[in-house]
C-alpha atoms as a PDB file:
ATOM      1  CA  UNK A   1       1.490  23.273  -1.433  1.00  0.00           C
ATOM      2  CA  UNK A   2      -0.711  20.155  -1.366  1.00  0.00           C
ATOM      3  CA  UNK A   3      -4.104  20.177  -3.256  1.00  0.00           C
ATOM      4  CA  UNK A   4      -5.915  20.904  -0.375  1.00  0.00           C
ATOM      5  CA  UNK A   5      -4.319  23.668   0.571  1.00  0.00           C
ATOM      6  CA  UNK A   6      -4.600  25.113  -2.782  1.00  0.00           C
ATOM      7  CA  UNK A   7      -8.458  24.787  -2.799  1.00  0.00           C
ATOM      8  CA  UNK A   8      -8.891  26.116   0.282  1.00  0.00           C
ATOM      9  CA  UNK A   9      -7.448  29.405  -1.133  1.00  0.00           C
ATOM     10  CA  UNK A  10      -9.310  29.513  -4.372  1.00  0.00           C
ATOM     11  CA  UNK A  11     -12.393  29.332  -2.015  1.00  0.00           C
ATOM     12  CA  UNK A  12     -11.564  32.122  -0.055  1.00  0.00           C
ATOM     13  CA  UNK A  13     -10.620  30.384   3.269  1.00  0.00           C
ATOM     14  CA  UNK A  14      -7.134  30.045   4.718  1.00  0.00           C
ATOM     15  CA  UNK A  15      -4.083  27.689   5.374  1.00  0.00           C
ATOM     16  CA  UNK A  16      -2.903  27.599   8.898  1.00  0.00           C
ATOM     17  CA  UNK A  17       0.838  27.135  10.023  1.00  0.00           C
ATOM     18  CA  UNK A  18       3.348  28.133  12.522  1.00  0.00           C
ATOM     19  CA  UNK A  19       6.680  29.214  11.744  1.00  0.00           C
ATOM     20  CA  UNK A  20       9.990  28.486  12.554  1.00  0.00           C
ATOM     21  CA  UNK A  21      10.719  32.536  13.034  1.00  0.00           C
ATOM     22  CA  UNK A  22       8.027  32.514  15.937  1.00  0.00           C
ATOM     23  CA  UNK A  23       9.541  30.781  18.816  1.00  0.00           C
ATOM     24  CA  UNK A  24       6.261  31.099  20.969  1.00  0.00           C
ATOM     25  CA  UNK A  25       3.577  28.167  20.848  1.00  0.00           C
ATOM     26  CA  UNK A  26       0.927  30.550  20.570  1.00  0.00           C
ATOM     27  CA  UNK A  27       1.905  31.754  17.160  1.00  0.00           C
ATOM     28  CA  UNK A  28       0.322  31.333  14.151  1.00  0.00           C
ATOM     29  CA  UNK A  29       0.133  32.601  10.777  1.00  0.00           C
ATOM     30  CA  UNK A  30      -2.684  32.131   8.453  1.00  0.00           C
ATOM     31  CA  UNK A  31      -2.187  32.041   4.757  1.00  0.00           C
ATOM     32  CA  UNK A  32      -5.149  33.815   2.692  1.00  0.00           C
ATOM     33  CA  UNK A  33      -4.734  33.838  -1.156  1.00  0.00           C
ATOM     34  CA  UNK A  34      -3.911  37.941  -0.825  1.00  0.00           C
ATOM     35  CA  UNK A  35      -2.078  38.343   2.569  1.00  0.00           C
ATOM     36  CA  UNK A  36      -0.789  36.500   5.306  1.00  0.00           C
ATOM     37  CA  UNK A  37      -1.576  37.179   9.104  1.00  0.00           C
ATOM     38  CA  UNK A  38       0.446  36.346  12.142  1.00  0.00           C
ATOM     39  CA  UNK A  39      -2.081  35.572  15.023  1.00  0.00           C
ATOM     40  CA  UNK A  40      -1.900  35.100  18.569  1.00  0.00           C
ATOM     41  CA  UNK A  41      -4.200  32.391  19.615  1.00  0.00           C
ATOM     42  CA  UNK A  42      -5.743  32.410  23.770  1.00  0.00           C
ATOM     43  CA  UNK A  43      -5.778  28.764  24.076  1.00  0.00           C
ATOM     44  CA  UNK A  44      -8.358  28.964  27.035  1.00  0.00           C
ATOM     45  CA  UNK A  45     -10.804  31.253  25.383  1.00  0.00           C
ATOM     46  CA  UNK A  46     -10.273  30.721  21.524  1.00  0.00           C
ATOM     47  CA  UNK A  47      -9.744  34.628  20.730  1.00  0.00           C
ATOM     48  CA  UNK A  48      -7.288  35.539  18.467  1.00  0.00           C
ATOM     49  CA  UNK A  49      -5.073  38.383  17.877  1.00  0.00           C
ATOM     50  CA  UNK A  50      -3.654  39.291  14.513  1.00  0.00           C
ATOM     51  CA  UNK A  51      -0.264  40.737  15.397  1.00  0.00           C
ATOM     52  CA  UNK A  52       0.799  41.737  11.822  1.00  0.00           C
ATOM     53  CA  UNK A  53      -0.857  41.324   8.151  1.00  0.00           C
ATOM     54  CA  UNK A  54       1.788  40.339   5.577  1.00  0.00           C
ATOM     55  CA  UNK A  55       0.975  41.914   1.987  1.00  0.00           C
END
């Protein structure tokens, strides 16, 4: 993880990725220090969906 990224999780905010296992372009999953999340994200209206939290 770059510095950044590392700070960003010490201040309680989260890292933002897609992965490889999520073949949609939709698919996110955001990185929090305690979990992870896999979101949907509505391009056209900015809502977003968590699909599954990650322990």
């Amino acid at each position: 993880m770059t510095k950044v990224q590392l700070e960003n999780l010490r201040e309680g905010l989260y890292n933002s990725y897609r992965d490889a296992h999520y073949k949609a372009g939709n698919i996110f999953i955001r990185q929090y220090q305690s979990h992870r999340e896999v979101v949907k994200i509505d391009a056209a209206t900015g809502h977003t969906e968590i699909i599954k939290t990650i322990r």
